[in-house]
Protein backbone atom coordinates (compact mmCIF):
# COMPACT_ATOMS: atom_id res chain seq x y z
CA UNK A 1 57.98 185.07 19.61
CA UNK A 2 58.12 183.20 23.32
CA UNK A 3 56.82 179.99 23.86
CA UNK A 4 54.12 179.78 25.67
CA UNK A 5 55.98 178.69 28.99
CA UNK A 6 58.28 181.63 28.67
CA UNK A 7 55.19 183.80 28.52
CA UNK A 8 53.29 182.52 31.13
CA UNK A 9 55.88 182.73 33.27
CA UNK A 10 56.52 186.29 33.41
CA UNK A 11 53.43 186.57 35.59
CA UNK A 12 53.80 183.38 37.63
CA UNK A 13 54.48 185.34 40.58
CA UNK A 14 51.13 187.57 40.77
CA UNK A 15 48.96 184.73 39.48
CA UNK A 16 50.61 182.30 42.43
CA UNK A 17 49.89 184.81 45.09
CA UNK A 18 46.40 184.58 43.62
CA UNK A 19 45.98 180.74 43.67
CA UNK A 20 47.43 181.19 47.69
CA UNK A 21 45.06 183.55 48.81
CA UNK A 22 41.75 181.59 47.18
CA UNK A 23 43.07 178.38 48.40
CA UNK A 24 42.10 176.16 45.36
CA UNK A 25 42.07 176.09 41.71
CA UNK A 26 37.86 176.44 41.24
CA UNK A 27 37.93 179.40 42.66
CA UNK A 28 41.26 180.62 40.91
CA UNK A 29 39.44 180.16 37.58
CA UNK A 30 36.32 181.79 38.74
CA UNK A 31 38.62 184.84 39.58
CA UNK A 32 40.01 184.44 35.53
CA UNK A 33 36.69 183.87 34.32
CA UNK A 34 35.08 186.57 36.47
CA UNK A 35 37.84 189.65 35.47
CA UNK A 36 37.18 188.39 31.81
CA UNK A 37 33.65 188.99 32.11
CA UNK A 38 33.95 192.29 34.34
CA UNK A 39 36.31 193.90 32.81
CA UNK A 40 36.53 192.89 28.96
CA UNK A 41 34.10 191.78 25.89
CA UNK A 42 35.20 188.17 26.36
CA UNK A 43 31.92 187.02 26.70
CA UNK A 44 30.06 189.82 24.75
CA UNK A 45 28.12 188.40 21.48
CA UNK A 46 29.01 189.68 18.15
CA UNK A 47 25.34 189.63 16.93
CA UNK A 48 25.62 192.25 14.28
CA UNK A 49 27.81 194.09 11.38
CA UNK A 50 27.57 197.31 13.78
CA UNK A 51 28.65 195.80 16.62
CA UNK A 52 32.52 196.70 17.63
CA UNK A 53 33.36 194.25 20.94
CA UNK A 54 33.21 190.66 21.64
CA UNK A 55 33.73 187.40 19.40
CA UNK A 56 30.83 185.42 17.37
CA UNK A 57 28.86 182.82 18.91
CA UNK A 58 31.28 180.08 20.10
CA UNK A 59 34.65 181.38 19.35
CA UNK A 60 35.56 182.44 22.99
CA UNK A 61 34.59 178.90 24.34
CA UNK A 62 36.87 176.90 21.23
CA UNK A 63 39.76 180.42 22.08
CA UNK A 64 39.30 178.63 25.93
CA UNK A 65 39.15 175.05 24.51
CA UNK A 66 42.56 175.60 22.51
CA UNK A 67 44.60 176.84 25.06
CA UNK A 68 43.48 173.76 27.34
CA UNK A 69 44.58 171.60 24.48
CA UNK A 70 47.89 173.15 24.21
CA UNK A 71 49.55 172.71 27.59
CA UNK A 72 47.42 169.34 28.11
CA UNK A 73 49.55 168.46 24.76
CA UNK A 74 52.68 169.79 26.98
CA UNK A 75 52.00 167.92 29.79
CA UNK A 76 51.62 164.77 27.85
CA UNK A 77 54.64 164.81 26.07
CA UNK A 78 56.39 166.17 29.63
CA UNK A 79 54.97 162.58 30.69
CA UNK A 80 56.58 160.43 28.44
CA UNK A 81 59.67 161.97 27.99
CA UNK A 82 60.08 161.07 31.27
CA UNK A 83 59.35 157.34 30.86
CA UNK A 84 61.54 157.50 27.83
CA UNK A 85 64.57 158.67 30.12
CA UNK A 86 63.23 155.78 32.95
CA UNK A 87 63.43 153.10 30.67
CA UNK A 88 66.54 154.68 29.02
CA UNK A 89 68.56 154.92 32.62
CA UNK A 90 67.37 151.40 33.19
CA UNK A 91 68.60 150.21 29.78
CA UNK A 92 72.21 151.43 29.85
CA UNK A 93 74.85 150.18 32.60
CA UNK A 94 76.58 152.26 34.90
CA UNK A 95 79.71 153.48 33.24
CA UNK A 96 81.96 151.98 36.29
CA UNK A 97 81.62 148.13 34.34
CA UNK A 98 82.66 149.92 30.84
CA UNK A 99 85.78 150.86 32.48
CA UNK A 100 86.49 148.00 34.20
CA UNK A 101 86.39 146.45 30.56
CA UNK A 102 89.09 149.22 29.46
CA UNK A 103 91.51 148.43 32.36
CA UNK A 104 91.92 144.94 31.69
CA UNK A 105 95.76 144.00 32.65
CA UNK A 106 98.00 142.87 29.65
CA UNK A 107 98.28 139.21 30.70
CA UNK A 108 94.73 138.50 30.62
CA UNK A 109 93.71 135.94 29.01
CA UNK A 110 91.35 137.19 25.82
CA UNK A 111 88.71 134.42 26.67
CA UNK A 112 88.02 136.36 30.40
CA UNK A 113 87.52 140.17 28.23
CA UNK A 114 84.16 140.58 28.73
CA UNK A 115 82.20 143.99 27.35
CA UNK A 116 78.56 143.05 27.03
CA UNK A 117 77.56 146.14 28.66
CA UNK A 118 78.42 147.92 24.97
CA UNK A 119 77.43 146.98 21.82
CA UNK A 120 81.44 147.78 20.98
CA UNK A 121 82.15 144.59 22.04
CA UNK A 122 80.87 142.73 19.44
CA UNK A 123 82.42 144.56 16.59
CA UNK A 124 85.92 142.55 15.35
CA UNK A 125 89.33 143.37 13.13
CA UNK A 126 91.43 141.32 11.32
CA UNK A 127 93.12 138.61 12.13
CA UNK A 128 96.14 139.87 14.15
CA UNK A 129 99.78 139.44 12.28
CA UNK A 130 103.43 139.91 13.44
CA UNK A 131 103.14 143.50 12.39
CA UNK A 132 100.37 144.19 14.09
CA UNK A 133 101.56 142.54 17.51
CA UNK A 134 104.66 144.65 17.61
CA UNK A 135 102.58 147.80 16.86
CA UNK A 136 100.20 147.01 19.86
CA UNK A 137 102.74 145.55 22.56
CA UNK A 138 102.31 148.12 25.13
CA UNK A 139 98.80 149.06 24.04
CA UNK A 140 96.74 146.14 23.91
CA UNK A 141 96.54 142.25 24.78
CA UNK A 142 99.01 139.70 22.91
CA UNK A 143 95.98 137.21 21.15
CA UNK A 144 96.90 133.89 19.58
CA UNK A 145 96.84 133.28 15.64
CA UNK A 146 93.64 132.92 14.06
CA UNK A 147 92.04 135.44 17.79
CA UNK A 148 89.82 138.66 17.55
CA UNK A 149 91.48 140.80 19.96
CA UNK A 150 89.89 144.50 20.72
CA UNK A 151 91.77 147.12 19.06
CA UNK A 152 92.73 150.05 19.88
CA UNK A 153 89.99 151.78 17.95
CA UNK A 154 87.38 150.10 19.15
CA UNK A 155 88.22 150.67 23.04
CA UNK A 156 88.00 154.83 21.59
CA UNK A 157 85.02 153.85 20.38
CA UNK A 158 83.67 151.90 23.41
CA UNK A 159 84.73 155.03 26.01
CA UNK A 160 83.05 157.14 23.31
CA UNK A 161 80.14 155.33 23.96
CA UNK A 162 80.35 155.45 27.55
CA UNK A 163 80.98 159.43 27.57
CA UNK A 164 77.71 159.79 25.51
CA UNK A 165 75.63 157.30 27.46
CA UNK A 166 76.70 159.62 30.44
CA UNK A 167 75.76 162.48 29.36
CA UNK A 168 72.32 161.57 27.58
CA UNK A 169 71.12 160.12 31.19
CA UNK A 170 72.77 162.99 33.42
CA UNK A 171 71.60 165.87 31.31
CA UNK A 172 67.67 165.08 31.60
CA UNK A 173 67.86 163.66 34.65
CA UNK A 174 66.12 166.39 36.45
CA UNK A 175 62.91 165.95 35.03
CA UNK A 176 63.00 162.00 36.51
CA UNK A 177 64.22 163.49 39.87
CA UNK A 178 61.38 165.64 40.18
CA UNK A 179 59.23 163.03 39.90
CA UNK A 180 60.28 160.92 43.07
CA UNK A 181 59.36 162.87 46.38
CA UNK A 182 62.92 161.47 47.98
CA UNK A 183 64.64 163.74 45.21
CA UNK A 184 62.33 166.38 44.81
CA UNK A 185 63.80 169.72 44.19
CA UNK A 186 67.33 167.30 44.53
CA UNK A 187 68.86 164.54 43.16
CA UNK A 188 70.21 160.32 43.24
CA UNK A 189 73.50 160.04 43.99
CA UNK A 190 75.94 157.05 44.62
CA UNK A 191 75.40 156.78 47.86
CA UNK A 192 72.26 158.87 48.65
CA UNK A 193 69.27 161.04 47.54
CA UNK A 194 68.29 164.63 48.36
CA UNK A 195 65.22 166.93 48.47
CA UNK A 196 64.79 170.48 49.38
CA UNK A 197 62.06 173.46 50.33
CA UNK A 198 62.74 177.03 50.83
CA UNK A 199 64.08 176.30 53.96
CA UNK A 200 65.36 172.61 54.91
CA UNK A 201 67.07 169.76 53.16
CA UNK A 202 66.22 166.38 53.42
CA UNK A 203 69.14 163.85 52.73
CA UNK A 204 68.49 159.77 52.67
CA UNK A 205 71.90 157.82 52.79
CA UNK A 206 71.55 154.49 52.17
CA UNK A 207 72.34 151.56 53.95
CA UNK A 208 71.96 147.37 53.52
CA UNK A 209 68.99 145.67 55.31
CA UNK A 210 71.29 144.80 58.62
CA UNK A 211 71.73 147.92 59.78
CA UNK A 212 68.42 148.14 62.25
CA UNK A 213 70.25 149.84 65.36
CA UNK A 214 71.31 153.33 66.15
CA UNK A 215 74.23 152.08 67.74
CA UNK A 216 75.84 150.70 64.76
CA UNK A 217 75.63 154.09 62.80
CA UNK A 218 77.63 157.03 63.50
CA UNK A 219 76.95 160.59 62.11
CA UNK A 220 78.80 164.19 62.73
CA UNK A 221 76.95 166.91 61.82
CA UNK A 222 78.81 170.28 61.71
CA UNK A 223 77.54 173.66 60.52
CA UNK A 224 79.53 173.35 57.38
CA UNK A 225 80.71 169.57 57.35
CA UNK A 226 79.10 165.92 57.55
CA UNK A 227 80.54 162.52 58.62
CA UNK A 228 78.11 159.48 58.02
CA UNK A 229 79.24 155.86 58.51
CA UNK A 230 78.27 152.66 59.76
CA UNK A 231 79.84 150.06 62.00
CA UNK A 232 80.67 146.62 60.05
CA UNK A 233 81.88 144.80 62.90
CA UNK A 234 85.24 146.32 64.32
CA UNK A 235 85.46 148.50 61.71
CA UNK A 236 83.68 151.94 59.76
CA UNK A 237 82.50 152.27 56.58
CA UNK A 238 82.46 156.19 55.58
CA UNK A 239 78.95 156.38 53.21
CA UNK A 240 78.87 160.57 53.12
CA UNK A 241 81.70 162.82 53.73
CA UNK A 242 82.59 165.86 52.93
CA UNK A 243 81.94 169.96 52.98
CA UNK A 244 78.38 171.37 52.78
CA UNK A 245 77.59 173.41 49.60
CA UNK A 246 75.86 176.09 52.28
CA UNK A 247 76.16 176.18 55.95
CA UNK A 248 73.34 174.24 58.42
CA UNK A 249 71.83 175.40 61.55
CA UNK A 250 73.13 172.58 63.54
CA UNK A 251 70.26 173.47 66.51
CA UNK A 252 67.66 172.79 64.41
CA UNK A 253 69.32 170.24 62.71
CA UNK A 254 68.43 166.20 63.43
CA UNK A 255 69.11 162.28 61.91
CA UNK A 256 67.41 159.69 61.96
CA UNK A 257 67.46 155.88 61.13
CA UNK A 258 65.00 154.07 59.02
CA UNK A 259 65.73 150.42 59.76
CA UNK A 260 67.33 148.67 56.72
CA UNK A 261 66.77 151.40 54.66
CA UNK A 262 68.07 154.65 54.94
CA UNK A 263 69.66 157.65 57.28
CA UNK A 264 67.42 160.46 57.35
CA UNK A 265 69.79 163.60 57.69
CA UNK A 266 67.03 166.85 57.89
CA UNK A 267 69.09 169.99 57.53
CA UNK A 268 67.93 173.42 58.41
CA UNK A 269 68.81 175.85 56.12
CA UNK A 270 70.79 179.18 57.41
CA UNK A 271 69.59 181.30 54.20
CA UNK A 272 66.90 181.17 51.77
CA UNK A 273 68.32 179.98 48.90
CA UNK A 274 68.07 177.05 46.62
CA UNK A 275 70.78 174.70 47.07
CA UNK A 276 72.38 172.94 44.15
CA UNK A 277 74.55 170.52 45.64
CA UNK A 278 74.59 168.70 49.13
CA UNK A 279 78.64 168.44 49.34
CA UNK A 280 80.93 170.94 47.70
CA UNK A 281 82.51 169.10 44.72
CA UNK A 282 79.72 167.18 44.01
CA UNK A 283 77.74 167.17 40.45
CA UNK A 284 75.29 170.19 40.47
CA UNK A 285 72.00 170.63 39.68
CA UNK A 286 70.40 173.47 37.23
CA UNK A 287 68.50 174.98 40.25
CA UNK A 288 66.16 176.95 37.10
CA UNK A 289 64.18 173.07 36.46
CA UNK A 290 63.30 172.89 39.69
CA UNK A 291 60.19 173.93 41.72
CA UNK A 292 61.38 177.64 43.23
CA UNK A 293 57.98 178.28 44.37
CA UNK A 294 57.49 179.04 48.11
CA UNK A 295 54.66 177.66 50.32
CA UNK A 296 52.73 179.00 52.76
CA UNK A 297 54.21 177.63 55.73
CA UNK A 298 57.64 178.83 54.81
CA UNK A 299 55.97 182.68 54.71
CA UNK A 300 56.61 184.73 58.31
CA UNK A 301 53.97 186.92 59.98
CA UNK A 302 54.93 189.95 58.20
CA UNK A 303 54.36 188.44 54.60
CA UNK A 304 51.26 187.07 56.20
CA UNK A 305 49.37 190.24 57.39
CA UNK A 306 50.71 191.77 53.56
CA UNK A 307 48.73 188.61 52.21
CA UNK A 308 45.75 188.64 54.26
CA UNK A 309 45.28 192.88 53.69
CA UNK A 310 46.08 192.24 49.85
CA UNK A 311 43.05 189.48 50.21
CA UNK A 312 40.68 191.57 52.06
CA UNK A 313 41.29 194.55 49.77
CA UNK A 314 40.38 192.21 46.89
CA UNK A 315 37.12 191.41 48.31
CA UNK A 316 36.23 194.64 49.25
CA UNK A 317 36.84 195.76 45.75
CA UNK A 318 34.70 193.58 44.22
CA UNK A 319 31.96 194.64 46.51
CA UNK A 320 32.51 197.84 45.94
CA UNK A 321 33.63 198.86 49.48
CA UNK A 322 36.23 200.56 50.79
CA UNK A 323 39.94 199.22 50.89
CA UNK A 324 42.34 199.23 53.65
CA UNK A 325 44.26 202.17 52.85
CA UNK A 326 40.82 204.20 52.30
CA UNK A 327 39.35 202.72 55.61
CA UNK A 328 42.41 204.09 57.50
CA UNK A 329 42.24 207.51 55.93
CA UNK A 330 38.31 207.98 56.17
CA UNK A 331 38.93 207.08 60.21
CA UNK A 332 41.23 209.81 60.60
CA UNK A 333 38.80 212.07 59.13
CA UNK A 334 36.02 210.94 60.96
CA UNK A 335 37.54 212.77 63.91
CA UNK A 336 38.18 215.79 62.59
CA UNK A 337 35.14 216.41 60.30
CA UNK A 338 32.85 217.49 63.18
CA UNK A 339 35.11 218.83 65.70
CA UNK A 340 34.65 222.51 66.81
CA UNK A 341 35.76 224.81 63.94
CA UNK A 342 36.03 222.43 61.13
CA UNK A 343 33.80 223.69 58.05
CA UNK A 344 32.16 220.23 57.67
CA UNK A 345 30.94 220.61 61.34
CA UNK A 346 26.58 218.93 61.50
CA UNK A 347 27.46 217.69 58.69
CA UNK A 348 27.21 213.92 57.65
CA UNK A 349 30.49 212.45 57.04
CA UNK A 350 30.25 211.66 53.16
CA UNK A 351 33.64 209.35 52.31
CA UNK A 352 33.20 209.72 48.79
CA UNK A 353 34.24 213.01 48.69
CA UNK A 354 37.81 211.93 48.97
CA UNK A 355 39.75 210.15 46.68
CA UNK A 356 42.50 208.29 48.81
CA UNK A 357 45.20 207.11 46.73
CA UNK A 358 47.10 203.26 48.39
CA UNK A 359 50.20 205.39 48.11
CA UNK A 360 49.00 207.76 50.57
CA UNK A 361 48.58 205.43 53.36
CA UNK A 362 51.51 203.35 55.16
CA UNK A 363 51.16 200.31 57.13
């Protein structure tokens, strides 16, 4: 049986154009609640053996009640997962000190081996012998008599570590991202963070509290390529280079400089698609966690008259009036039904004599 995400999402694109066209969610439950009671025994009273539809007194309220409880239940453990992974990303070091550790050179001394960025480091062997020095020349540190040196099993284990660590902060990571409107829809890299919309891309490359001047940054921005640096005296330093993962419309494309923060790159899309990557190469993201919905800016006049004739059909419906498609039909009727020779001629035009199927109409 599906979860109840994977059901509920099977409809998420009917029940979204729903929640655009009434604006707000009141009114998209009132629309719920109001098919329930039009058009099934949700709210009909089981007051008697007889009696075939609806529930007994209550049920339907605790069947409403239950559901609420479920996804609030979701949402609260959505909530603190995340926090778990905050405080978890916080917690463990960047990998890039772990292998420092590993690529200690030979003559080091073994008081200046430092690994307190893995518990690995605390974890000791025996005493090291003759035997054991000539087994681990090339391998690992000579120690003195009586030392603890770091053996060749425990730096496995210690870049075991660090491969796990990795991947239990980069595989949720998503969920953290989504949370922070600078990586919304995107992701924290190195050197900078990325959102996205249907249509643009909004990248933020760092930079250190001195750079306050346009003149001491210097950014190329190509169709399919992107060159951001900034000036440390009589030299560059490259922050963001490399290939787009999709191609940029360069005319309605523009940077910008927050002072001692950040450069704000704003990228216009050339095709509707979700990116998953700024720079080709870089480490993707799974484009299914993030928010695909569109918004209504992003829709063009075309999707927009389909929207509003979708709405007003709704409306009329419920009012029990005509529709578009029958309102086009019944005006080209109107001028035939009482011209000379037609058999309806002093007759009052009566629309409900016609049954006028939406397939019947083009607009």
């Amino acid at each position: 049986m599906s979860s109840p995400i994977e059901m509920t999402e099977l409809y998420d694109n009917a029940l979204l154009g729903i929640l655009q066209h009434v604006g707000n969610i009141q009114d998209f439950l009132q629309i719920f609640f109001g098919f329930l009671y039009r058009k099934t025994d949700f709210y009909r009273l089981l007051t008697s053996p007889s009696d075939r539809m609806g529930f007994p007194p209550g049920v339907a309220e605790k069947m409403v009640l239950k559901t609420f409880k479920l996804f609030e239940k979701l949402a609260v453990h959505d909530r603190e997962r995340a926090m778990q992974l905050a405080e978890e990303a916080k917690a463990v070091p960047p990998a890039v000190q772990e292998l420092e550790v590993q690529s200690q050179p030979e003559d080091a001394a073994p008081a200046e081996v430092k690994q307190e960025s893995t518990p690995v480091s605390a974890s000791s062997t025996e005493p090291a012998t003759a035997a054991d020095t000539e087994t681990q020349r090339e391998n690992s540190v000579q120690h003195a008599e009586g030392e603890q040196p770091t053996t060749a099993p425990a730096a496995a284990a210690a870049t075991a570590a660090a491969a796990s660590s990795d991947s239990s902060t980069a595989a949720p990571g998503q969920s953290s991202f989504q949370s922070n409107p600078d990586s919304y829809n995107g992701a924290v890299r190195e050197n900078y963070s990325w959102s996205q919309d249907y249509t643009d891309v909004e990248v933020r490359v760092f930079v250190s509290p001195s750079i306050v001047k346009g003149r001491q940054v210097s950014v190329d921005l190509q169709s399919s390529t992107v060159r951001v640096a900034v000036k440390e005296g009589a030299s560059e330093r490259v922050l963001m280079e490399g290939e787009f993962a999709h191609k940029i419309n360069t005319e309605n494309s523009l940077w910008s400089l927050e002072p001692g923060r950040c450069i704000l790159l704003s990228l216009s899309k050339t095709g509707e698609v979700w990116w998953s990557a700024v720079l080709k190469g870089e480490e993707e993201i799974d484009v299914n966690q993030i928010n695909r919905e569109r918004t209504m800016a992003t829709v063009d006049d075309e999707e927009h008259a389909v929207l509003d004739r979708l709405t007003f059909d709704y409306h009329q419906k419920l009012q029990g009036k005509p529709q578009s498609h029958e309102m086009k039909v019944h005006e080209m009727l109107k001028k035939g039904w009482d011209v000379e020779g037609s058999p309806f001629r002093g007759q009052q035009f009566d629309p409900s004599m016609f049954d006028v199927q939406p397939s019947a109409v083009q607009f």
